[in-house]
PDB file of N, CA and C in Angstrom:
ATOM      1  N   UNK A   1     -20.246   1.875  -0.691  1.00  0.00           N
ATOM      2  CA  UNK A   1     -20.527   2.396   0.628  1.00  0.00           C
ATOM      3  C   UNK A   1     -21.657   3.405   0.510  1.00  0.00           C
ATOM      4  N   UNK A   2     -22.512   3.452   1.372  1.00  0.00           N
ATOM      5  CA  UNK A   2     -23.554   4.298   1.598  1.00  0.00           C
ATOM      6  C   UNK A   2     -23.322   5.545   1.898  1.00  0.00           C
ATOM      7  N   UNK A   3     -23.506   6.805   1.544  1.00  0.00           N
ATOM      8  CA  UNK A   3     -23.368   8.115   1.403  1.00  0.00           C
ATOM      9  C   UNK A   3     -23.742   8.235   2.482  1.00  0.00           C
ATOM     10  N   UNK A   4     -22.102   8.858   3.601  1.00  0.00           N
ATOM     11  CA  UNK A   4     -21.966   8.986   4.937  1.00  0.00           C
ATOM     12  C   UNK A   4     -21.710   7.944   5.439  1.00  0.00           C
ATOM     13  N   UNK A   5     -21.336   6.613   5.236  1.00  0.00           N
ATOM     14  CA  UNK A   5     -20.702   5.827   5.462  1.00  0.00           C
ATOM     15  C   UNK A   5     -21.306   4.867   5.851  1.00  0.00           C
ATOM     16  N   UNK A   6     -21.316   3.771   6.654  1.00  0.00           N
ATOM     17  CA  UNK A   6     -21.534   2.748   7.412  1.00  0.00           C
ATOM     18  C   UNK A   6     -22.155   2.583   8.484  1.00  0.00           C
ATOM     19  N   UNK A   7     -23.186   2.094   8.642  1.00  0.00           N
ATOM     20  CA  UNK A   7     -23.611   2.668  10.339  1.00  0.00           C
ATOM     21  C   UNK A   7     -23.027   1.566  11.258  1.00  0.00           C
ATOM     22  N   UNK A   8     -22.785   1.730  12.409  1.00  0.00           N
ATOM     23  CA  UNK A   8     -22.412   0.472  13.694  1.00  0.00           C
ATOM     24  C   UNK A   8     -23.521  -0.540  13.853  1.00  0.00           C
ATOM     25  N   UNK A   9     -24.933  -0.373  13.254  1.00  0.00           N
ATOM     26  CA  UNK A   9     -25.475  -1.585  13.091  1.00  0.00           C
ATOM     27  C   UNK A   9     -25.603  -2.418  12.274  1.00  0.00           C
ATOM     28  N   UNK A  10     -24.982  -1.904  10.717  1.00  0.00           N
ATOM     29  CA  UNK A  10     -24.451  -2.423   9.954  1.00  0.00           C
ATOM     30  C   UNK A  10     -23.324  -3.694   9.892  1.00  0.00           C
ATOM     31  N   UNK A  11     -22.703  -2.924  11.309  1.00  0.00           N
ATOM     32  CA  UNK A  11     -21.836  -4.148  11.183  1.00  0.00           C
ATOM     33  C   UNK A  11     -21.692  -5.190  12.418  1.00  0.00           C
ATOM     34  N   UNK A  12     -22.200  -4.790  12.528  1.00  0.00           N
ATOM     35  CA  UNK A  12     -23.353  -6.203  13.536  1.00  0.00           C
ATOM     36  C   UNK A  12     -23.169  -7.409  13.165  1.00  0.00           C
ATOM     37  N   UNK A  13     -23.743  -7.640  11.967  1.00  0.00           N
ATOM     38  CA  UNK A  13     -24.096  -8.776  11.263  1.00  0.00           C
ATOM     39  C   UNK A  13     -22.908  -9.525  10.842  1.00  0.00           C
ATOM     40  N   UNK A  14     -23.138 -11.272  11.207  1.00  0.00           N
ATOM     41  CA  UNK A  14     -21.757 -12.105  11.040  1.00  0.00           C
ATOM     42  C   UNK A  14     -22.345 -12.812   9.398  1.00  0.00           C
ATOM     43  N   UNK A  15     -21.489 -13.011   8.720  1.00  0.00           N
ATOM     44  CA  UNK A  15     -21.470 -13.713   7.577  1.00  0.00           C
ATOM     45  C   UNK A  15     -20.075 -14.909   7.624  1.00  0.00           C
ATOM     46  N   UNK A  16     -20.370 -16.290   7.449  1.00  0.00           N
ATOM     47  CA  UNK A  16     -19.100 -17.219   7.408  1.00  0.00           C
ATOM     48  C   UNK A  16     -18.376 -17.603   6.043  1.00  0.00           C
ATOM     49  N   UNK A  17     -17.394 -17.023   6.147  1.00  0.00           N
ATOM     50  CA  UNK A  17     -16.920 -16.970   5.091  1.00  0.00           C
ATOM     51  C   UNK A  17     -15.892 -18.450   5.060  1.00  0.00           C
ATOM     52  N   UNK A  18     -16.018 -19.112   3.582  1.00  0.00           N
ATOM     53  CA  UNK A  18     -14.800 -20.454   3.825  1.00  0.00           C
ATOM     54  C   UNK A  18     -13.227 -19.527   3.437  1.00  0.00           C
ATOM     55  N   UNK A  19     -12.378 -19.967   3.908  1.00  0.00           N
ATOM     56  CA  UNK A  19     -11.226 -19.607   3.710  1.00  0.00           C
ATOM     57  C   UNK A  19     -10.180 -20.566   3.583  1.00  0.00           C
ATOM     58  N   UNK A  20      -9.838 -20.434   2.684  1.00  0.00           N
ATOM     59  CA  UNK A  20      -8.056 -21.345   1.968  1.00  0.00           C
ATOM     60  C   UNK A  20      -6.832 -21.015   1.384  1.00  0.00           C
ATOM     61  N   UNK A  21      -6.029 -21.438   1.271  1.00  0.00           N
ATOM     62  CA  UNK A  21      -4.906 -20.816   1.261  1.00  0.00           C
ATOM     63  C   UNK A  21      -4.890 -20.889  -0.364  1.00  0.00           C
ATOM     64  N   UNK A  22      -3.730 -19.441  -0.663  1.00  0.00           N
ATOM     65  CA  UNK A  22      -3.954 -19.620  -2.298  1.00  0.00           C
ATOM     66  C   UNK A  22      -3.707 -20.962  -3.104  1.00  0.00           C
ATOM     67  N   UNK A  23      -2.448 -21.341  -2.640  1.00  0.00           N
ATOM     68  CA  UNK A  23      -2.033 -22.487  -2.987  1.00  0.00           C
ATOM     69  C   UNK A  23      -2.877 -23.971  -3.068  1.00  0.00           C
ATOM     70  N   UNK A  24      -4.273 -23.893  -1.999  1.00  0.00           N
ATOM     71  CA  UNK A  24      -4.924 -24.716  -2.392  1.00  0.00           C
ATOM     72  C   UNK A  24      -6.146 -24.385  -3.487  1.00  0.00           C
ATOM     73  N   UNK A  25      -6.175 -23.073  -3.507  1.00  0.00           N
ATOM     74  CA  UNK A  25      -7.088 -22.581  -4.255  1.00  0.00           C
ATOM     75  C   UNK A  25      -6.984 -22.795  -6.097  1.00  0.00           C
ATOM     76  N   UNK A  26      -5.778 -22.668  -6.324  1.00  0.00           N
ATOM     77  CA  UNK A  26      -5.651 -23.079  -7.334  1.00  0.00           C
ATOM     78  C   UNK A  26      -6.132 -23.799  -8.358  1.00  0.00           C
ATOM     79  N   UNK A  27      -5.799 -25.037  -7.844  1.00  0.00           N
ATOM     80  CA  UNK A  27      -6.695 -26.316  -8.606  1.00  0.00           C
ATOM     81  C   UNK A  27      -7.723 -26.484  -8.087  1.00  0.00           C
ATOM     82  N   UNK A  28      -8.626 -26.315  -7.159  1.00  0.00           N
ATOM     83  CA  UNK A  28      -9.970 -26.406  -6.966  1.00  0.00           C
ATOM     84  C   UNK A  28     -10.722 -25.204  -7.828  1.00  0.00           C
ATOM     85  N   UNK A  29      -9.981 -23.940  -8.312  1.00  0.00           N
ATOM     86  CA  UNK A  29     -10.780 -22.774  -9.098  1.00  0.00           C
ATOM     87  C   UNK A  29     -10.045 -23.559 -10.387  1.00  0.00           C
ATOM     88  N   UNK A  30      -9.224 -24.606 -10.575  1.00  0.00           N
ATOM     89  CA  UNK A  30      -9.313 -24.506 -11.519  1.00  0.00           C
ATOM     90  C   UNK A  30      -7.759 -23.583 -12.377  1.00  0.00           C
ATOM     91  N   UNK A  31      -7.039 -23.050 -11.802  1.00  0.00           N
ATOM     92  CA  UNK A  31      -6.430 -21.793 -12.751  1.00  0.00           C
ATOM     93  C   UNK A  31      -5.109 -22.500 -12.651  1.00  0.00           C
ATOM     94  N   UNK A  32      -4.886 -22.189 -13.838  1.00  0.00           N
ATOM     95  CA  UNK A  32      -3.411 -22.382 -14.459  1.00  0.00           C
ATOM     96  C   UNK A  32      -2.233 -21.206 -13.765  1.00  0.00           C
ATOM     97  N   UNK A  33      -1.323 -21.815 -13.157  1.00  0.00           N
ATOM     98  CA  UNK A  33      -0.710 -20.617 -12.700  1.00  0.00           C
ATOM     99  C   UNK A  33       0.488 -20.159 -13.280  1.00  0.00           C
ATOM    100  N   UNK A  34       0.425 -20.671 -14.470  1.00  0.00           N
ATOM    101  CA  UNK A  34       0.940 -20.134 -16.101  1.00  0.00           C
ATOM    102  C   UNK A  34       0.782 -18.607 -16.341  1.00  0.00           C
ATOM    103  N   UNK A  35      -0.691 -19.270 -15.894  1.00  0.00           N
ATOM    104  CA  UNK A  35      -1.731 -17.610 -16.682  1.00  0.00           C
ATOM    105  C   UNK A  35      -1.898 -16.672 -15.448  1.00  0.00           C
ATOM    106  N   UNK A  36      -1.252 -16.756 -14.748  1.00  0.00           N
ATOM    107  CA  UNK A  36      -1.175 -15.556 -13.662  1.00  0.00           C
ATOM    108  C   UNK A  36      -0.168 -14.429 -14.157  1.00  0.00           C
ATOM    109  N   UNK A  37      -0.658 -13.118 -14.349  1.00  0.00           N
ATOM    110  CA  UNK A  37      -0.058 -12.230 -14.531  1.00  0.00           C
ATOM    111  C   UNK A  37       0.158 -11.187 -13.270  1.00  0.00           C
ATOM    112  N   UNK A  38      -0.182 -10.982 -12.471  1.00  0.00           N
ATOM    113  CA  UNK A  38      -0.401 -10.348 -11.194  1.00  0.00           C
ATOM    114  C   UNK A  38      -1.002 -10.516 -10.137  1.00  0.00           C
ATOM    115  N   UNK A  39      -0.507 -10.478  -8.911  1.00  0.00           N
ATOM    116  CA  UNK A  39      -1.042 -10.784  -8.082  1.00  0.00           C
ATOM    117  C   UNK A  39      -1.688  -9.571  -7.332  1.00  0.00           C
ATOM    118  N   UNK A  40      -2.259  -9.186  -6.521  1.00  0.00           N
ATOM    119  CA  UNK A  40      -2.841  -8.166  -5.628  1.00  0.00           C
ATOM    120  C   UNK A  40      -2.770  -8.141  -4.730  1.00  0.00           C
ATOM    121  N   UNK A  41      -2.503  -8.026  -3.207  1.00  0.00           N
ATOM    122  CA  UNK A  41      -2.586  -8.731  -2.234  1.00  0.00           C
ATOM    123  C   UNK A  41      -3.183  -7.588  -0.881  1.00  0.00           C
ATOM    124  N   UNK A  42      -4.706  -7.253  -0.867  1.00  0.00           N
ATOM    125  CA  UNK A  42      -4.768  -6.378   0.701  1.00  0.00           C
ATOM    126  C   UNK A  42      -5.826  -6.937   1.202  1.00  0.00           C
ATOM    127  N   UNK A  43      -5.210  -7.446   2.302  1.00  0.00           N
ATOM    128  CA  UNK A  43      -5.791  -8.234   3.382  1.00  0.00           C
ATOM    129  C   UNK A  43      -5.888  -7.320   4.373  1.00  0.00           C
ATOM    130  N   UNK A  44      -5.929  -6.439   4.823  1.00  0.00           N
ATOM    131  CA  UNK A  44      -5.978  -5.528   6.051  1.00  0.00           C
ATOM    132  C   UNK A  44      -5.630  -6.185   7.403  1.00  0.00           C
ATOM    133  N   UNK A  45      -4.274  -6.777   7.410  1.00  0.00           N
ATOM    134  CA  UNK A  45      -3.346  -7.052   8.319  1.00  0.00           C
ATOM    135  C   UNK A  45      -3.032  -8.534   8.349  1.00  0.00           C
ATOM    136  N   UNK A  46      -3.355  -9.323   7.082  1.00  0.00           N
ATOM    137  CA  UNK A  46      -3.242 -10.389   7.104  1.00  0.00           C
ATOM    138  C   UNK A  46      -2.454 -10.918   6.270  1.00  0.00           C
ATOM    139  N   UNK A  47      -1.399  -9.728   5.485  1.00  0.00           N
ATOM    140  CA  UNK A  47      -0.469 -10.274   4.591  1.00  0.00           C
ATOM    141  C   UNK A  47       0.495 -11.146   4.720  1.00  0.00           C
ATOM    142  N   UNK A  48       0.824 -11.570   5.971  1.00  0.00           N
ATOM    143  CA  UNK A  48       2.448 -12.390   6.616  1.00  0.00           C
ATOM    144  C   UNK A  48       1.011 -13.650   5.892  1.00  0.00           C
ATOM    145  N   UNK A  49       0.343 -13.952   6.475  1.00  0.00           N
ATOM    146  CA  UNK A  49      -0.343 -15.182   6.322  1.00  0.00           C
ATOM    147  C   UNK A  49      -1.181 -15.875   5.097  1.00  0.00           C
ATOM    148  N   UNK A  50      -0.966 -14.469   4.992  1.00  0.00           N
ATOM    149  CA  UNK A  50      -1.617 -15.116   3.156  1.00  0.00           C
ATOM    150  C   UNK A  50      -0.338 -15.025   1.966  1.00  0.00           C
ATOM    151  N   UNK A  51       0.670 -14.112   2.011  1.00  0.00           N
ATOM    152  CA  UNK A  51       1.903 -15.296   1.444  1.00  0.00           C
ATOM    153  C   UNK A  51       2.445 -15.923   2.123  1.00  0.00           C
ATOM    154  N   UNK A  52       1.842 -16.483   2.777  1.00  0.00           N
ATOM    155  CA  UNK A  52       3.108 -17.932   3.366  1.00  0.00           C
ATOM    156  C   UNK A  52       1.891 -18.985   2.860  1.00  0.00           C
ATOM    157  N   UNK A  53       0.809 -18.726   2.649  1.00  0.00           N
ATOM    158  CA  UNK A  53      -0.012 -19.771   1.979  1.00  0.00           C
ATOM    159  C   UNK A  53       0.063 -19.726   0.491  1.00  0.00           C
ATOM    160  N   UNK A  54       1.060 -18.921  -0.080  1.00  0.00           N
ATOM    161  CA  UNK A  54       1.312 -18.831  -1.380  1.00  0.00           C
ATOM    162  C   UNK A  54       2.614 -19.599  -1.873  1.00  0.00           C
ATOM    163  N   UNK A  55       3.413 -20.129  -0.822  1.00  0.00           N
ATOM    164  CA  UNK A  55       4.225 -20.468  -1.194  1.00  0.00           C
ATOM    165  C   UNK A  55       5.164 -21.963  -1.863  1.00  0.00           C
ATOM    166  N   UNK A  56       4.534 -22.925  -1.960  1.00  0.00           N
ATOM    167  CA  UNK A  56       4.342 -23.820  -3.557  1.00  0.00           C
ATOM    168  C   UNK A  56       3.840 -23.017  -4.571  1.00  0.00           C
ATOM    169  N   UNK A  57       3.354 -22.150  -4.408  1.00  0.00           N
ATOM    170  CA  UNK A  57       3.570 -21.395  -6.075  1.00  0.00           C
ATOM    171  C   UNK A  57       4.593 -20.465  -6.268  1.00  0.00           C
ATOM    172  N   UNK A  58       5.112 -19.607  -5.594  1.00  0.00           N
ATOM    173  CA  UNK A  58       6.065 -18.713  -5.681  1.00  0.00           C
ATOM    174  C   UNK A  58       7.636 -19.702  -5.699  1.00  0.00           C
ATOM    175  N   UNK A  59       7.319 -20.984  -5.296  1.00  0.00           N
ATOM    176  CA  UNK A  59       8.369 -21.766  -5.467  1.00  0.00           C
ATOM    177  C   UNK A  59       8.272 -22.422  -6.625  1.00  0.00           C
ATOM    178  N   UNK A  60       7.463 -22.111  -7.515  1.00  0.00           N
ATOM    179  CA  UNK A  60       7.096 -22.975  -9.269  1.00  0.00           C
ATOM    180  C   UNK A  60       8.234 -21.826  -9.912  1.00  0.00           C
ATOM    181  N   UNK A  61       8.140 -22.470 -10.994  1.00  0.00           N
ATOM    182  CA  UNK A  61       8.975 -21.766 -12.121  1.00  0.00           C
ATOM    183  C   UNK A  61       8.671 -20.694 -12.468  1.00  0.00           C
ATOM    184  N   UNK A  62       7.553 -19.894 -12.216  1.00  0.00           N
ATOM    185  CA  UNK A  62       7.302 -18.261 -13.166  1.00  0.00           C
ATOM    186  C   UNK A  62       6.309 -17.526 -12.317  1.00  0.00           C
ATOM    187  N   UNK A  63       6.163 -17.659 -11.006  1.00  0.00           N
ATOM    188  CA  UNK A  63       5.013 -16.823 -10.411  1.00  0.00           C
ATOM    189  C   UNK A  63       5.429 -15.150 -10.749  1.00  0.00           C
ATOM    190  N   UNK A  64       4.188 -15.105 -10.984  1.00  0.00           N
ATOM    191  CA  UNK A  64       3.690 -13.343 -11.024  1.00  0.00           C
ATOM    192  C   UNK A  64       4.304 -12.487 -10.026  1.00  0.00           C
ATOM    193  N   UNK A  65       4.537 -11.089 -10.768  1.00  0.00           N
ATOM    194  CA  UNK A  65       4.626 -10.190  -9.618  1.00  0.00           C
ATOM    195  C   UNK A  65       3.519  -9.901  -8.588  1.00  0.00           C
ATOM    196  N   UNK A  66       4.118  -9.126  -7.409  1.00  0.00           N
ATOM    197  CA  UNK A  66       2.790  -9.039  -6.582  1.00  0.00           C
ATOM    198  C   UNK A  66       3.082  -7.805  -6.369  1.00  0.00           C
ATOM    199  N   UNK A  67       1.772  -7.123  -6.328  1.00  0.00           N
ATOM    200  CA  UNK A  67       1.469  -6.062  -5.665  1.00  0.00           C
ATOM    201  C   UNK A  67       0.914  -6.222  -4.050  1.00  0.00           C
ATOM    202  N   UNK A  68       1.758  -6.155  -3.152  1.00  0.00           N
ATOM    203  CA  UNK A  68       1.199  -6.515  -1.977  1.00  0.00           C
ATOM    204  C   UNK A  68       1.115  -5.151  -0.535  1.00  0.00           C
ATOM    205  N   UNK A  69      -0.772  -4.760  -0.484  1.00  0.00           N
ATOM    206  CA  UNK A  69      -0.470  -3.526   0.894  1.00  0.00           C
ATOM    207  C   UNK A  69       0.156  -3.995   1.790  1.00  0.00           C
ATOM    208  N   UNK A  70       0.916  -3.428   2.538  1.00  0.00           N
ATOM    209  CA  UNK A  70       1.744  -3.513   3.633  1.00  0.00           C
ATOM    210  C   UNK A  70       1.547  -2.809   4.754  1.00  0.00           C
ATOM    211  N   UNK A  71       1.806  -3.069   5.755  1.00  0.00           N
ATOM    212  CA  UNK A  71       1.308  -1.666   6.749  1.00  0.00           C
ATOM    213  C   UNK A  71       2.950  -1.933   7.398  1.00  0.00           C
ATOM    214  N   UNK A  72       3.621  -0.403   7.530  1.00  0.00           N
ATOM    215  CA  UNK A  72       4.923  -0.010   8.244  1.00  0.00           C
ATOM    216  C   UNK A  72       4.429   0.642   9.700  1.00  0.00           C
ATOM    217  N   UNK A  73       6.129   0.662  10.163  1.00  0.00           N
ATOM    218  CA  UNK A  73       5.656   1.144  11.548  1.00  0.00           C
ATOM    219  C   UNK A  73       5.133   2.657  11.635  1.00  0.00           C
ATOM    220  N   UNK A  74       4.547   3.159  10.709  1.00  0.00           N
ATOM    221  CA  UNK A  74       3.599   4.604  10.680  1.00  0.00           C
ATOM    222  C   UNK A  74       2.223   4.513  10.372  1.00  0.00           C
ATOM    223  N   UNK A  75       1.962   3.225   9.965  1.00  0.00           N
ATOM    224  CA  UNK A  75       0.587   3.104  10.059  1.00  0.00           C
ATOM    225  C   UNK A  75      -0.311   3.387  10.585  1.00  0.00           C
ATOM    226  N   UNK A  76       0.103   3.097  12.294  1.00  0.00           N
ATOM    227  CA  UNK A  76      -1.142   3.075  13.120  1.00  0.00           C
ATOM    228  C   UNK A  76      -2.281   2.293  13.059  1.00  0.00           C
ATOM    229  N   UNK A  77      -1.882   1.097  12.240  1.00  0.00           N
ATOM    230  CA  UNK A  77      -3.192   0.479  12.068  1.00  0.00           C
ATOM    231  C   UNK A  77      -2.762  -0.922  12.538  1.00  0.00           C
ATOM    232  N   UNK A  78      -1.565  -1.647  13.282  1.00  0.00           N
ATOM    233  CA  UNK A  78      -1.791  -2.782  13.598  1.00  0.00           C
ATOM    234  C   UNK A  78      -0.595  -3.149  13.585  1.00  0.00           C
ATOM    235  N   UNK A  79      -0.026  -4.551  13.469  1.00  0.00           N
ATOM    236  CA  UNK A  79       1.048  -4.903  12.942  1.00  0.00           C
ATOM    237  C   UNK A  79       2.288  -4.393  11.770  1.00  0.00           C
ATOM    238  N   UNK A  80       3.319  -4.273  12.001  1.00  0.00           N
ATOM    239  CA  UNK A  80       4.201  -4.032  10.887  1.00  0.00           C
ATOM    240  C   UNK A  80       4.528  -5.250  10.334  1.00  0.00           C
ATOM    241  N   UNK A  81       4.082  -5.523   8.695  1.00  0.00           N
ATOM    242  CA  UNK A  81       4.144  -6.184   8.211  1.00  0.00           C
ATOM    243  C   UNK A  81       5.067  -6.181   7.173  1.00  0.00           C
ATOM    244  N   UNK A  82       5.405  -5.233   6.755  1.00  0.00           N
ATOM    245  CA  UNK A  82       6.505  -4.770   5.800  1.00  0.00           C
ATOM    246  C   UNK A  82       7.802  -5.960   5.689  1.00  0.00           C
ATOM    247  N   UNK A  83       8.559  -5.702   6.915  1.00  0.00           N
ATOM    248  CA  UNK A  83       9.339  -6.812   6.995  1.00  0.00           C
ATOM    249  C   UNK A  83       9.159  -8.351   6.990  1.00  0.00           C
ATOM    250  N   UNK A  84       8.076  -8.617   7.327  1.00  0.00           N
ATOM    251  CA  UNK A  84       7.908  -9.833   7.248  1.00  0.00           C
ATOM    252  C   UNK A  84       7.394 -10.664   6.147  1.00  0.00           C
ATOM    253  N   UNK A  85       6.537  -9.310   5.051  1.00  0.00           N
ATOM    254  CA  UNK A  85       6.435  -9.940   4.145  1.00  0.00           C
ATOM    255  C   UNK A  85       7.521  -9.852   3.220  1.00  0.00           C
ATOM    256  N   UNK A  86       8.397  -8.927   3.253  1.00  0.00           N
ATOM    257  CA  UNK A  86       9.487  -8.911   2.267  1.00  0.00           C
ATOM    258  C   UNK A  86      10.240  -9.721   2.529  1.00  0.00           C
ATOM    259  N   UNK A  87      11.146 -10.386   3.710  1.00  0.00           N
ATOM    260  CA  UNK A  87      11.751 -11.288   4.170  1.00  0.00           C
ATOM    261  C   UNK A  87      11.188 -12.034   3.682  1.00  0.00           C
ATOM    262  N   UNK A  88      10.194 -12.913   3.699  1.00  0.00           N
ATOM    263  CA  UNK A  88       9.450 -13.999   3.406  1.00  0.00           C
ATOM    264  C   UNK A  88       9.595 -14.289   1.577  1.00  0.00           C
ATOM    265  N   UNK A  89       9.130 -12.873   0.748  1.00  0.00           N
ATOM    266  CA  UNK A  89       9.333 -13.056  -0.219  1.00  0.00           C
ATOM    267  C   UNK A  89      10.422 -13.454  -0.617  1.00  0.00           C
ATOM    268  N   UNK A  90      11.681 -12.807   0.022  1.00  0.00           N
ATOM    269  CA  UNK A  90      13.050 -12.639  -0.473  1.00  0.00           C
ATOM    270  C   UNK A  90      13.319 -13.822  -0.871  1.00  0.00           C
ATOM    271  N   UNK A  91      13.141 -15.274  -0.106  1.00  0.00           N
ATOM    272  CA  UNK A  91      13.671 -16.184  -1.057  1.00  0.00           C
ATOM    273  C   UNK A  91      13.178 -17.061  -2.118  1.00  0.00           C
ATOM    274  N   UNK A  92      12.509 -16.069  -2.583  1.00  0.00           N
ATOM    275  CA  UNK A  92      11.700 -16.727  -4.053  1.00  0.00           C
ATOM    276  C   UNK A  92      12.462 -15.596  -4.758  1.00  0.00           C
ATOM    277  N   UNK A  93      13.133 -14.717  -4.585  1.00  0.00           N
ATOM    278  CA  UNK A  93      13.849 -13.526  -5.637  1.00  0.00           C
ATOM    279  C   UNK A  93      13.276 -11.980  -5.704  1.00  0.00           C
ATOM    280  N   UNK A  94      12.666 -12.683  -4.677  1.00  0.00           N
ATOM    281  CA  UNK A  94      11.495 -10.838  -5.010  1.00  0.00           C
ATOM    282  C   UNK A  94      11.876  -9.553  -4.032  1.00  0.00           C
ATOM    283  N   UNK A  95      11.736  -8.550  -4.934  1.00  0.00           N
ATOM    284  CA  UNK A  95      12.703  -7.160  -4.515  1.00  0.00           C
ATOM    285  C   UNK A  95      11.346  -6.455  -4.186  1.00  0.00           C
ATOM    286  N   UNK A  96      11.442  -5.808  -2.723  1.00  0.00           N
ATOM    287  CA  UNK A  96      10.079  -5.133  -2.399  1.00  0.00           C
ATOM    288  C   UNK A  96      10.725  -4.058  -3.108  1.00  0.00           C
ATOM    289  N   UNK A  97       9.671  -2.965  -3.420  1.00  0.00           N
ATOM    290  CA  UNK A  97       9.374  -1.655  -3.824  1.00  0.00           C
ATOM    291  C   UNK A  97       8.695  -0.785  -2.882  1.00  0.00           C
ATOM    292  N   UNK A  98       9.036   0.183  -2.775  1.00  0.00           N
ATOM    293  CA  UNK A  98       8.118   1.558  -2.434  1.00  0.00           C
ATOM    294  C   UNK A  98       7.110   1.915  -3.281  1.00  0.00           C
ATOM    295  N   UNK A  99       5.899   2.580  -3.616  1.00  0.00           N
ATOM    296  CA  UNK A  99       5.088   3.352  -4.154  1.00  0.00           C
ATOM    297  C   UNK A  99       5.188   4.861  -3.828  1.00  0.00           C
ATOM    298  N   UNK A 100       5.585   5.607  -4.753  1.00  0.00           N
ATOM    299  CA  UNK A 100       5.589   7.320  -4.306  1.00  0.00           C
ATOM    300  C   UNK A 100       5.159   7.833  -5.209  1.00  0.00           C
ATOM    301  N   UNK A 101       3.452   8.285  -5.793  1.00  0.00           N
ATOM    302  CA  UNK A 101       2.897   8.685  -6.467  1.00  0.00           C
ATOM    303  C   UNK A 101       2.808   7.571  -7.617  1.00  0.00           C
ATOM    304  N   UNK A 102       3.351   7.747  -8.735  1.00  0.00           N
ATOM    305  CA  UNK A 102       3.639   7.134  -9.798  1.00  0.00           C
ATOM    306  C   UNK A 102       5.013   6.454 -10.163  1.00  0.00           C
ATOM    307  N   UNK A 103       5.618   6.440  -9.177  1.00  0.00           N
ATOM    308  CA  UNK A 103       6.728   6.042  -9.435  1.00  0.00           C
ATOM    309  C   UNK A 103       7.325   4.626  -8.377  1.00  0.00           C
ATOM    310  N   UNK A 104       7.776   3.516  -8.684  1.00  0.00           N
ATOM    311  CA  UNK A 104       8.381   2.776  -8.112  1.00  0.00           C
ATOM    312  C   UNK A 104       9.679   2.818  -7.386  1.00  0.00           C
ATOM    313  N   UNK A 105       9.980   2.911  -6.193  1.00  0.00           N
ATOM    314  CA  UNK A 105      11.310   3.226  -5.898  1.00  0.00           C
ATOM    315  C   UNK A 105      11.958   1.568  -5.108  1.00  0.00           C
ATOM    316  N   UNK A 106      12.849   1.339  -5.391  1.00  0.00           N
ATOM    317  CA  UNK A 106      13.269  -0.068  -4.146  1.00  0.00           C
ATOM    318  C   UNK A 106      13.705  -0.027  -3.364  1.00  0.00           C
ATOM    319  N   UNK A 107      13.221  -0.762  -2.405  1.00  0.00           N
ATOM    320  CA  UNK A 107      12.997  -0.748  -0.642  1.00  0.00           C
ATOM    321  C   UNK A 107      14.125  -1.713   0.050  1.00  0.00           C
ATOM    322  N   UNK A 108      14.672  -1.481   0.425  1.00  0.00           N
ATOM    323  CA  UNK A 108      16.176  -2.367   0.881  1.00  0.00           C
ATOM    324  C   UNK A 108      15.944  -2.468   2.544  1.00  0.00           C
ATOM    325  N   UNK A 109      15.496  -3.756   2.475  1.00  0.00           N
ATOM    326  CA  UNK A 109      15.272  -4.684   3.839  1.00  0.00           C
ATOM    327  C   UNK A 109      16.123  -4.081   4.822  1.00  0.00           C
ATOM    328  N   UNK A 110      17.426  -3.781   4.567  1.00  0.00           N
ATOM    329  CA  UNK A 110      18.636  -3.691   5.833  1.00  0.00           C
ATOM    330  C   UNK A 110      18.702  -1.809   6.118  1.00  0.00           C
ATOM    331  N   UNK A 111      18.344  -1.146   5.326  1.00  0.00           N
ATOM    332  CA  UNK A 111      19.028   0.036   5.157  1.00  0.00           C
ATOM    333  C   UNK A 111      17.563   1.176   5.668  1.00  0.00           C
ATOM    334  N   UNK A 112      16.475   0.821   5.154  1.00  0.00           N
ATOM    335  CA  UNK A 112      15.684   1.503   4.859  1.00  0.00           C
ATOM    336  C   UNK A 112      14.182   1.619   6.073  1.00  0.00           C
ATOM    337  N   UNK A 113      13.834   2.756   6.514  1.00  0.00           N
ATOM    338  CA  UNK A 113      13.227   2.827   7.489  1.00  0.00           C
ATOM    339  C   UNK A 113      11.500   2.239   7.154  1.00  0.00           C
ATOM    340  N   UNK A 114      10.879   1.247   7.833  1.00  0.00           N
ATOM    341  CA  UNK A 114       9.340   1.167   7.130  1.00  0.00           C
ATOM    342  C   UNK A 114       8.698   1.913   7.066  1.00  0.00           C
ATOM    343  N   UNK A 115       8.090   2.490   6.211  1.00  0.00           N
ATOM    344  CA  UNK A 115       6.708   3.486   5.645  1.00  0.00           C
ATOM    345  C   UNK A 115       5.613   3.507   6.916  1.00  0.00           C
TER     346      UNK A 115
END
């Protein structure tokens, strides 16, 4: 980013980007999803939709953990996604987490208020 930020005519400009779901991405890049050790996931409000395009792999035998941003109902920035992506995960086995500094805490779907 440019020192002082971004200007509004900066972002003007359209660029077309192709877009696919991970799951097809795979074998067209090519990658073994053996060799996946982590996933990443910040889409800036597009997480419900980009794991649900993950999911023939999270349904294979050994998918990676994910690190996935979330936005809760304190965000202020859009959708609460929290629940929907953890629900979604849940039936592949996966236990959301909190982040609080350095430390991992677990986030319990039924009990626990969204971030």
């Amino acid at each position: 980013m440019p020192e002082g930020g971004w200007t509004e005519s900066e972002y003007q400009q359209t660029v077309a980007v192709r877009v696919c779901s991970f799951d097809s991405a795979l074998p067209e890049l090519g990658i073994n999803p053996s060799a996946i050790r982590l996933i990443k996931i910040d889409v800036e409000g597009n997480e419900e939709r980009t794991i649900i395009g993950m999911g023939d792999y999270l349904a294979g035998p050994s998918p990676a953990p994910i690190w996935c941003e979330v936005r809760g109902s304190t965000s202020g920035r859009g959708r609460n996604s929290v629940y929907l992506v953890s629900s979604f995960l849940r039936q592949f086995d996966y236990q959301p987490y909190q982040s609080h500094g350095q430390r991992l805490i677990p986030f319990h779907l039924n009990t626990d208020p969204a971030p």
